[in-house]
Protein backbone atom coordinates (compact mmCIF):
# COMPACT_ATOMS: atom_id res chain seq x y z
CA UNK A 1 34.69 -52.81 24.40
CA UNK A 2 31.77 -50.53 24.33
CA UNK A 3 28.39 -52.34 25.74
CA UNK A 4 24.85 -51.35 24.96
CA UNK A 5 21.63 -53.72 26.18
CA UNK A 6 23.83 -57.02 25.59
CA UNK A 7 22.37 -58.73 29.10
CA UNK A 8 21.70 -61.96 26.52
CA UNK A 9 25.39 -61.80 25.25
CA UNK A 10 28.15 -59.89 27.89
CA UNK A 11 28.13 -62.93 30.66
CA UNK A 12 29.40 -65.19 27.69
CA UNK A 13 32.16 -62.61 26.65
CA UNK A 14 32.98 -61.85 29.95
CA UNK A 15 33.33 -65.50 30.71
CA UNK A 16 35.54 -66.39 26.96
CA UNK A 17 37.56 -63.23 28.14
CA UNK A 18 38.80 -64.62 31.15
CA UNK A 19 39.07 -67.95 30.14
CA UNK A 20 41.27 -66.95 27.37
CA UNK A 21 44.06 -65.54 29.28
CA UNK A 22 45.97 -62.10 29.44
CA UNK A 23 46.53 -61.43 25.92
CA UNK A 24 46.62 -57.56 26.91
CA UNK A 25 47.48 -55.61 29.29
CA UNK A 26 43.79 -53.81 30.29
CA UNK A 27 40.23 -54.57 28.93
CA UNK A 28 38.59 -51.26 29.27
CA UNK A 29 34.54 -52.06 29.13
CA UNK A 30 32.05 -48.44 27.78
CA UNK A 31 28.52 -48.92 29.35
CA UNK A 32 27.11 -46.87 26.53
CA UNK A 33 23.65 -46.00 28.29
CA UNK A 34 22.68 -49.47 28.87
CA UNK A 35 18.97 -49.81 30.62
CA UNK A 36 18.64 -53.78 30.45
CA UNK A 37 21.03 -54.96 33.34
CA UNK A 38 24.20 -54.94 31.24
CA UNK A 39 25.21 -52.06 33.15
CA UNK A 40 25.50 -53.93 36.19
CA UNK A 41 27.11 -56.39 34.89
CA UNK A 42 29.93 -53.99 33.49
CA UNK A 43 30.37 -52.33 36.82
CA UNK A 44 30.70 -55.60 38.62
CA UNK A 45 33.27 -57.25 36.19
CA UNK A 46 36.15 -56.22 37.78
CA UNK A 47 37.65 -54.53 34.64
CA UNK A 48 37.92 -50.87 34.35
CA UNK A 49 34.69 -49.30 32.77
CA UNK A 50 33.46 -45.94 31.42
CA UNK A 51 30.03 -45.11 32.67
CA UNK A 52 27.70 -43.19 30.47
CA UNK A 53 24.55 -41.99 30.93
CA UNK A 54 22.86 -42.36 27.86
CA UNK A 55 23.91 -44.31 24.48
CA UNK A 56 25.63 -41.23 22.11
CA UNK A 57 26.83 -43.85 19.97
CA UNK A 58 29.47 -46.44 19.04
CA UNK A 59 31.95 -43.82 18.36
CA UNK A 60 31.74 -41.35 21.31
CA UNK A 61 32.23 -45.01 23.36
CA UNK A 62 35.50 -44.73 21.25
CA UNK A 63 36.49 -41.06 21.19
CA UNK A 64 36.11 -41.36 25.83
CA UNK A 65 38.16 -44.83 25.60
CA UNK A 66 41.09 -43.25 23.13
CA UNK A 67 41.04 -40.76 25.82
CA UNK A 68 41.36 -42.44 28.90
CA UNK A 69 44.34 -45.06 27.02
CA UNK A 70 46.20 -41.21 25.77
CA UNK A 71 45.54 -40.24 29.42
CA UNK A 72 46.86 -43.80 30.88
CA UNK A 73 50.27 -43.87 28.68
CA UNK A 74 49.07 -46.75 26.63
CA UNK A 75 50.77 -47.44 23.40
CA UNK A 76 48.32 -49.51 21.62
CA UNK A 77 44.39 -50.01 21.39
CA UNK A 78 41.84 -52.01 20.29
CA UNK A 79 38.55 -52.36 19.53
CA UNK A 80 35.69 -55.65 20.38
CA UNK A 81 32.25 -55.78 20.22
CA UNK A 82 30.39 -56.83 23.55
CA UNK A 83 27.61 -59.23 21.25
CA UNK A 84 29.76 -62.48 21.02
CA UNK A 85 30.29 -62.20 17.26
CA UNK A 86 33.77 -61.81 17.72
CA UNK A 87 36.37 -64.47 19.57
CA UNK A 88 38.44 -62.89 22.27
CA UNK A 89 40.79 -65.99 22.02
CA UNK A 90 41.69 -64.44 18.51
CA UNK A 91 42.50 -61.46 20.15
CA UNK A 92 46.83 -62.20 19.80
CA UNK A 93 46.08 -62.15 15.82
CA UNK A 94 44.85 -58.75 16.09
CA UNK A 95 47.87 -57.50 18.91
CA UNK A 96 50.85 -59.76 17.97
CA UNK A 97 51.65 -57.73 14.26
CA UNK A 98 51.60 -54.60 15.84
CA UNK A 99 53.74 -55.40 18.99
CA UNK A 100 55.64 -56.73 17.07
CA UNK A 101 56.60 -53.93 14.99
CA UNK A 102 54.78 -55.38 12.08
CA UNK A 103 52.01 -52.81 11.36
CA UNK A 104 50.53 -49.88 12.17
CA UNK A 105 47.17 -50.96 12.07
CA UNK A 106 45.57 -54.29 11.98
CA UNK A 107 41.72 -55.30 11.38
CA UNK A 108 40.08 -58.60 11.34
CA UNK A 109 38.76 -60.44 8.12
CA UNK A 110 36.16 -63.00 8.77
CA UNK A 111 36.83 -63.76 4.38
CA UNK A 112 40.96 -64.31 4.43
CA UNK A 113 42.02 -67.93 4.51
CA UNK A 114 41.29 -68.80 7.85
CA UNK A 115 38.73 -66.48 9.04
CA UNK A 116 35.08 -67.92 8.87
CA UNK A 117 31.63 -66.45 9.67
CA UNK A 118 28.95 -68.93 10.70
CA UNK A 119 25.47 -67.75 9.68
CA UNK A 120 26.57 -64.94 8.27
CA UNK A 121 23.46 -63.36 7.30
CA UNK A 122 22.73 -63.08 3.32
CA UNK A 123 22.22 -59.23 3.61
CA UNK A 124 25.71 -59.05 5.39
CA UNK A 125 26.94 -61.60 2.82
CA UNK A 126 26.14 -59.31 -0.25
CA UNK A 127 26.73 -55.45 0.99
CA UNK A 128 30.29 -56.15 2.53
CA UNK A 129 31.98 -56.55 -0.89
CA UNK A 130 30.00 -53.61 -2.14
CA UNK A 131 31.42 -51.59 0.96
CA UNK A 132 34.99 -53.42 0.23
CA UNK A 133 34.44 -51.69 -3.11
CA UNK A 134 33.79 -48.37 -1.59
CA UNK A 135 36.53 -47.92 0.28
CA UNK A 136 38.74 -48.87 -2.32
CA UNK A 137 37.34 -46.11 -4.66
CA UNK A 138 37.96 -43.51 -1.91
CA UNK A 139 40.85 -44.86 -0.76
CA UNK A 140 43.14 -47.12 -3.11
CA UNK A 141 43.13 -50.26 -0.72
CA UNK A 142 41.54 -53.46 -1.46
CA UNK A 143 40.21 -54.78 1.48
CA UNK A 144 38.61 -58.13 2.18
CA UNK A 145 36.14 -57.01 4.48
CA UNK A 146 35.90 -53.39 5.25
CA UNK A 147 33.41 -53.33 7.74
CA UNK A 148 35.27 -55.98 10.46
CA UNK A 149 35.16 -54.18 14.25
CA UNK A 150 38.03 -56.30 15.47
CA UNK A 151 40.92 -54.13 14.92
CA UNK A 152 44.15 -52.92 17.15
CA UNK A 153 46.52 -50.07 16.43
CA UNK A 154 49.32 -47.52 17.64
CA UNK A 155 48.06 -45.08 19.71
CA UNK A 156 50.67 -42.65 18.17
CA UNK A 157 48.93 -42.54 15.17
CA UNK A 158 46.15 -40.67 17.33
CA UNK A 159 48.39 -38.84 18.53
CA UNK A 160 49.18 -36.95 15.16
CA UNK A 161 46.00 -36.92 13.74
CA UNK A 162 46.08 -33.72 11.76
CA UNK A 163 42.07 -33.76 11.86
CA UNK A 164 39.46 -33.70 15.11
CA UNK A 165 38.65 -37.27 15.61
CA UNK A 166 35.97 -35.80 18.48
CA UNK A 167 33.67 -34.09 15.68
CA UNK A 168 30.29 -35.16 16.61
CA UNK A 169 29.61 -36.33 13.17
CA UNK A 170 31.45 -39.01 14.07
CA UNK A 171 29.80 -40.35 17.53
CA UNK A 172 27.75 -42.71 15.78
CA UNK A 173 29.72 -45.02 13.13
CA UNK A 174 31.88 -42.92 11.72
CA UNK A 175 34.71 -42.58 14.08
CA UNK A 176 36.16 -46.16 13.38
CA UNK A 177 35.67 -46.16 9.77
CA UNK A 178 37.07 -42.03 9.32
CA UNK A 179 40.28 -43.30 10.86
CA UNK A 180 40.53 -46.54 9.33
CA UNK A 181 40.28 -44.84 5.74
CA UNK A 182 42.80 -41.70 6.99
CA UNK A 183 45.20 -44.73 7.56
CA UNK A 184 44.28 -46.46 3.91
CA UNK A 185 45.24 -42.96 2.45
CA UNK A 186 48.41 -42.42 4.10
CA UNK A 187 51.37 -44.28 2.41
CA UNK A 188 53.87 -44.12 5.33
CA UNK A 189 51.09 -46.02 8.02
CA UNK A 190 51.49 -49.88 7.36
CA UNK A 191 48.20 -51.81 7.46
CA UNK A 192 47.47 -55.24 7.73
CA UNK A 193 43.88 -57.56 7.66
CA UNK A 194 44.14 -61.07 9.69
CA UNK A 195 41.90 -64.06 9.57
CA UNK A 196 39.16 -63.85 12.43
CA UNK A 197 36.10 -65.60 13.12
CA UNK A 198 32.90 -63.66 12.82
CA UNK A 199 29.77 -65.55 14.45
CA UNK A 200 26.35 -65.18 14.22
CA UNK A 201 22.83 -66.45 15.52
CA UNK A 202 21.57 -68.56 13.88
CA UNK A 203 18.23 -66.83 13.98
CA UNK A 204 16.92 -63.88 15.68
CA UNK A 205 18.23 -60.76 15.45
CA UNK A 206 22.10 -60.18 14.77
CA UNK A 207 22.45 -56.52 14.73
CA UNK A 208 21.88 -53.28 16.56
CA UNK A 209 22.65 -51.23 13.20
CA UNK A 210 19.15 -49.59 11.71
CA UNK A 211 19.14 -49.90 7.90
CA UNK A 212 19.69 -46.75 5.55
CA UNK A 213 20.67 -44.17 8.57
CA UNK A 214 23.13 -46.17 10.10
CA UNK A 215 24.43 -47.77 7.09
CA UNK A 216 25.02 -43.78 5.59
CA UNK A 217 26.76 -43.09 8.49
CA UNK A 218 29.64 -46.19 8.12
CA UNK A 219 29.82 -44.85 4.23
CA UNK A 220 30.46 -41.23 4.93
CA UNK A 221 33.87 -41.06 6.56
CA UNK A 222 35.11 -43.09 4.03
CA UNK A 223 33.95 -40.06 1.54
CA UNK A 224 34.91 -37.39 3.71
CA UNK A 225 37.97 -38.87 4.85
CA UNK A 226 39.20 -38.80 0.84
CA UNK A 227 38.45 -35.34 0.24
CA UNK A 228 38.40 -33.26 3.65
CA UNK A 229 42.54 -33.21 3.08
CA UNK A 230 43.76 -33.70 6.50
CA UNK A 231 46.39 -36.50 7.40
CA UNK A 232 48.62 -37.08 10.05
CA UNK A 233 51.53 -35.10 11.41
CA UNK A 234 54.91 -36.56 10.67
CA UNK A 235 56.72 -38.77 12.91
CA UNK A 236 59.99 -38.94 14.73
CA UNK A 237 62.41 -41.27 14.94
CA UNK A 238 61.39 -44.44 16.37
């Protein structure tokens, strides 16, 4: 769970984390170059935390925590935000497919049956099918909602990634979504979206993504990722 200036949200996540019981084995927190207090709060939470100096992005928070789980013999990961959008007590939905031998890769989908986004903003409301679209003309699959966070998958798949998912192109928002679309593309990963809630302020700002930059830099992997031509290794017998 990579944290950035959420003083105003982490206590309540914290809090809904613990309260919702064990439903992994380790919650691994990323102070991403937090200045507002959130830092402290990460280092006294009594979970495991990266400590970083200075925010280098959402997806160098990633690239350090995929290292320390490789590093740590860990067999699956996941991914939260630390704004209290998303419901840690949903956190089996995103798990139980892939322990279970289900899938490969699982997101969230605040749009299946069952999923629901409380004031969801209109901006968000109307882009994520047009980014839904997106990825399906670079990569084949029709998603529901493309641009979820929640998400948990087999660390083996990092394992024989045939491409260098530590590129610095992708520290910002590119690492999640360039890996996400390398799994679309190959026909031997399974894949699987799950009803989660998405929730929202209802007024005030929702969102740490800047408009235009950021927004080209979630749409790029997707491009890259369907014509750079590099996959994943093949793997042995499980």
């Amino acid at each position: 769970m990579p944290v950035y200036n959420q003083l105003r949200e982490l206590p309540g996540v914290l809090a809904e984390l613990r309260a919702s019981g064990p439903a992994c084995d380790t919650v691994l927190l990323v102070n991403n170059g937090s200045t507002d207090g959130s830092e402290a709060l990460v280092r006294a939470s009594g979970y495991p935390y990266l400590d970083l100096p200075r925010n280098q992005g959402v997806g160098y928070s990633y690239m350090l925590a995929l290292d320390w789980a490789l590093e740590h013999g860990f067999d699956v990961f996941g991914t939260m935000a630390s704004n209290g959008k998303m419901l840690p007590a949903e956190m089996p939905r995103l798990l139980g497919p892939v322990l279970r031998g289900e899938a490969d890769y699982v997101t969230g989908s605040r749009f299946l049956p069952g999923g629901d986004a409380p004031h969801l903003p209109g901006f968000r409301r109307r882009s994520i099918p047009l980014v839904n679209l997106f990825a399906w003309l670079c990569t084949g699959a029709r998603l529901t909602d493309a641009t979820c966070g929640y998400r948990a998958y087999r660390l083996e798949i990092v394992r024989r990634a045939g491409f260098d998912w530590h590129a610095p192109w992708l520290r910002t928002y590119g690492l999640e979504y360039y890996l996400y679309a390398k799994v679309l593309l190959d026909r031997r990963l399974r894949w699987l979206e799950v009803p989660v809630t998405m929730r929202y302020p209802p007024s005030g700002p929702y969102s740490k993504i800047r408009a235009g930059r950021d927004w080209y830099a979630m749409l790029k992997p997707w491009l890259i990722a369907r014509l750079d031509g590099r996959g994943f290794r093949p793997e042995g017998p499980r």
